[in-house]
N, C-alpha and C. Protein backbone atom coordinates (compact mmCIF):
# COMPACT_ATOMS: atom_id res chain seq x y z
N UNK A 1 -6.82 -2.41 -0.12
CA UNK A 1 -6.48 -3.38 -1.14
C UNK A 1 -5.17 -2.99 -1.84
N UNK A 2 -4.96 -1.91 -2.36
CA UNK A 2 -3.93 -1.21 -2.73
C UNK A 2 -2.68 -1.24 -2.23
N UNK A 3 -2.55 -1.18 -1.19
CA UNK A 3 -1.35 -1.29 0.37
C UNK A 3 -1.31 -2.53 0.60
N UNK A 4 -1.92 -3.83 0.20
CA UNK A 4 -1.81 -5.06 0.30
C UNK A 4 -1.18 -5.34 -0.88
N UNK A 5 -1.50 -4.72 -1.71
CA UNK A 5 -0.61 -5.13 -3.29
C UNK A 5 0.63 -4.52 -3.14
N UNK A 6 0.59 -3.46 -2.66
CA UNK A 6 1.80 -2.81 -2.64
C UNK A 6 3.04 -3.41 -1.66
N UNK A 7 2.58 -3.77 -0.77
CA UNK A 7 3.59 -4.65 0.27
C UNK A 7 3.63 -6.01 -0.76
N UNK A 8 2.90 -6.33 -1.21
CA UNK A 8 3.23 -7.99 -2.05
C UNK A 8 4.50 -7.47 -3.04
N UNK A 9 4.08 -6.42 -3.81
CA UNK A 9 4.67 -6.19 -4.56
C UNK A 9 6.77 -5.68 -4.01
N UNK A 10 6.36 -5.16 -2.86
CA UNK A 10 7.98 -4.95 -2.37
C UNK A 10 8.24 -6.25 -2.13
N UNK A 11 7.67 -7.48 -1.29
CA UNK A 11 8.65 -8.51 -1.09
C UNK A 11 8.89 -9.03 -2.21
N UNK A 12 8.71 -9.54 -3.11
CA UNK A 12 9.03 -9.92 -4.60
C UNK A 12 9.13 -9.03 -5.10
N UNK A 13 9.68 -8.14 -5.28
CA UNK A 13 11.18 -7.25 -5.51
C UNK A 13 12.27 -7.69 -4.98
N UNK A 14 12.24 -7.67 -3.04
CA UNK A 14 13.17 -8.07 -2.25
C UNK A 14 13.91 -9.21 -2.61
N UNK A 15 13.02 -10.26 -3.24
CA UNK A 15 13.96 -11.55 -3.94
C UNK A 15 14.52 -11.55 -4.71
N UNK A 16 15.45 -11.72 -5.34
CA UNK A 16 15.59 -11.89 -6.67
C UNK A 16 15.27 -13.25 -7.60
N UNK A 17 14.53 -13.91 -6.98
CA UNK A 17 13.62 -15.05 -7.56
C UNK A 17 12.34 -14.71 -8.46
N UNK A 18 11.61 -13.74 -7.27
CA UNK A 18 10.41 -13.26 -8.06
C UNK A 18 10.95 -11.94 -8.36
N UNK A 19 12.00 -10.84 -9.05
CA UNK A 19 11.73 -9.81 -9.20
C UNK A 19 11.66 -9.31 -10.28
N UNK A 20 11.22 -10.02 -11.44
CA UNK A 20 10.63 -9.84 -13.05
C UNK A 20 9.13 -9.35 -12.21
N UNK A 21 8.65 -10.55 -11.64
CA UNK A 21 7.12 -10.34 -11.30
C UNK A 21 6.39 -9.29 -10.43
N UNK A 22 7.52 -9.04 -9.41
CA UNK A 22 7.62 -7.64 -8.58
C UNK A 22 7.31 -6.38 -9.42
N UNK A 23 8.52 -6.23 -10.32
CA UNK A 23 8.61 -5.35 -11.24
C UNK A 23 7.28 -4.96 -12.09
N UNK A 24 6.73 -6.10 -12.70
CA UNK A 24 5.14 -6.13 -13.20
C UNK A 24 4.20 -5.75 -12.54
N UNK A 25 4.23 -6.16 -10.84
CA UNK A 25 3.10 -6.01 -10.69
C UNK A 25 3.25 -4.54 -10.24
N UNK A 26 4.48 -3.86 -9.85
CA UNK A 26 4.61 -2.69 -9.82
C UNK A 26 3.95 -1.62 -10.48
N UNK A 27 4.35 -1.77 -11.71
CA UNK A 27 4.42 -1.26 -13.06
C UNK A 27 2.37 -0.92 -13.41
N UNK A 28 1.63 -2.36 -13.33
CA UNK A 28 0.49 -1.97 -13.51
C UNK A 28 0.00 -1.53 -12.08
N UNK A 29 0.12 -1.41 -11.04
CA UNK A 29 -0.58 -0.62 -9.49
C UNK A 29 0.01 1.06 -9.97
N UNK A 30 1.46 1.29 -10.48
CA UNK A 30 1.54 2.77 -10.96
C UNK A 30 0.84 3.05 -12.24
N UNK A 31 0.94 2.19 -13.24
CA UNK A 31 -0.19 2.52 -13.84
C UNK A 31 -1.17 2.90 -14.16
N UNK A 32 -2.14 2.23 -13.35
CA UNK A 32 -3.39 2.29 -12.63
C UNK A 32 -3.72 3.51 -11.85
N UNK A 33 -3.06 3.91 -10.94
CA UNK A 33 -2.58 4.97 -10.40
C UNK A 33 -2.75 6.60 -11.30
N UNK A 34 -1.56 6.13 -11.63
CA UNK A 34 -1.65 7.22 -12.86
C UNK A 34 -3.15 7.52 -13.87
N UNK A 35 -3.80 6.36 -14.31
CA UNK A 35 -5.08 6.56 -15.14
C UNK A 35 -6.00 6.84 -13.79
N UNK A 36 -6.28 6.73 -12.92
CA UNK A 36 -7.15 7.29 -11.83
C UNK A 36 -6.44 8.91 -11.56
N UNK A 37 -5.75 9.30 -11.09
CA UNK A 37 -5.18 10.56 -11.34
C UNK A 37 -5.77 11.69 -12.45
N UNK A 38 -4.99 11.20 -13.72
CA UNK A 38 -4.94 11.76 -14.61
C UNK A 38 -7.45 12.00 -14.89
N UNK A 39 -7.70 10.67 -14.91
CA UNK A 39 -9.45 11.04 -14.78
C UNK A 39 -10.06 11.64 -13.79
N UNK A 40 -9.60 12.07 -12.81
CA UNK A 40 -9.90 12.70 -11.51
C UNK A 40 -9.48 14.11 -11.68
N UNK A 41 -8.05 14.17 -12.50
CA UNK A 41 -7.58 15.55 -13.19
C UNK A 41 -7.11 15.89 -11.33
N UNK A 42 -6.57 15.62 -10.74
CA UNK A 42 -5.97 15.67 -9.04
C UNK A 42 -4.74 15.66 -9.66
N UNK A 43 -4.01 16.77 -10.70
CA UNK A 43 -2.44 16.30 -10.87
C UNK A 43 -1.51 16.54 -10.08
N UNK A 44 -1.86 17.01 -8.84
CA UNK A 44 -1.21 17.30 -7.69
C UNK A 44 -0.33 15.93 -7.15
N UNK A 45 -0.97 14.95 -7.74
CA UNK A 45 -0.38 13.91 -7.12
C UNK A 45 0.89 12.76 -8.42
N UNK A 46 0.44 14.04 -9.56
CA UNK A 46 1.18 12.66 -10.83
C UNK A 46 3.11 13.07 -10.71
N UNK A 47 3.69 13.78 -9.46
CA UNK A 47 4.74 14.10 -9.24
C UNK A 47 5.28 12.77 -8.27
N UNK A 48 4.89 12.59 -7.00
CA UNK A 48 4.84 11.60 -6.27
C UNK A 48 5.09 10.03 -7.17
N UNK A 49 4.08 9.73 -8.15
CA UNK A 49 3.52 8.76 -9.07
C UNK A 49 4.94 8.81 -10.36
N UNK A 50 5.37 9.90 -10.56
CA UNK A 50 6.54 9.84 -11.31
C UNK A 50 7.79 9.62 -10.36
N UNK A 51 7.79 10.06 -9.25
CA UNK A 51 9.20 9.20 -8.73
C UNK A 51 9.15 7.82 -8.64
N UNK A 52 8.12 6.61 -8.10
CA UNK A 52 7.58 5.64 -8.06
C UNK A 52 8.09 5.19 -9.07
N UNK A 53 7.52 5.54 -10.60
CA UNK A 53 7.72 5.13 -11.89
C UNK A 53 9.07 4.92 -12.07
N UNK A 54 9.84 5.89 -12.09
CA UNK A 54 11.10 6.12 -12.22
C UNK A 54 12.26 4.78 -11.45
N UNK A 55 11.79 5.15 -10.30
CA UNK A 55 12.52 4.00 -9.47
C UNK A 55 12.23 2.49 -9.73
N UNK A 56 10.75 2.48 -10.19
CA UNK A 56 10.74 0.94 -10.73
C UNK A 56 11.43 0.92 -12.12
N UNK A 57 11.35 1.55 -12.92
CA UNK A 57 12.25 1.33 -14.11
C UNK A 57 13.54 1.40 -13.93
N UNK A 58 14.27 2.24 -12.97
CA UNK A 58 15.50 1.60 -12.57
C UNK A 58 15.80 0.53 -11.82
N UNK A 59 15.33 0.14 -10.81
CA UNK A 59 15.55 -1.12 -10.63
C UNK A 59 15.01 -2.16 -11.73
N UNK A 60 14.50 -2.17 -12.69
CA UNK A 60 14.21 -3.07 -13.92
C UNK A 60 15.37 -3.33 -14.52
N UNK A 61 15.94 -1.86 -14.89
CA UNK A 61 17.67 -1.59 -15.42
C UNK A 61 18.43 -2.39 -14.72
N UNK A 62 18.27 -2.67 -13.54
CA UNK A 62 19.20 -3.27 -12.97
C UNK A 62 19.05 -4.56 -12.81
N UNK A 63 18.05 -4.99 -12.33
CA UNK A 63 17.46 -6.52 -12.84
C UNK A 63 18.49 -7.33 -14.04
């Protein structure tokens, strides 16, 4: 389910029609992400989850 959002979520990026909405739905799947992580206490993985973050907020910047 996750990898289905996640591919939705790159092609609306790819547009610049939908890429406010890209950006969103980005934003809550790392989110989400992150609060499953962080309750699992697996922080092995909140490094990975911060480049992700990062790169969607720059492409937001750029938006």
């Amino acid at each position: 389910m996750t990898g289905g959002l996640e591919m939705v979520t790159a092609g609306l990026i790819a547009r610049p029609a939908s890429r406010s909405l890209g950006l969103a739905l980005g934003t809550i799947i790392i989110v989400a992400a992150v609060v499953t992580v962080l309750r699992r206490r697996d922080f092995s993985h909140l490094a990975p989850l911060a480049v992700f973050a990062a790169l969607i907020a720059l492409a937001a910047g750029t938006a």
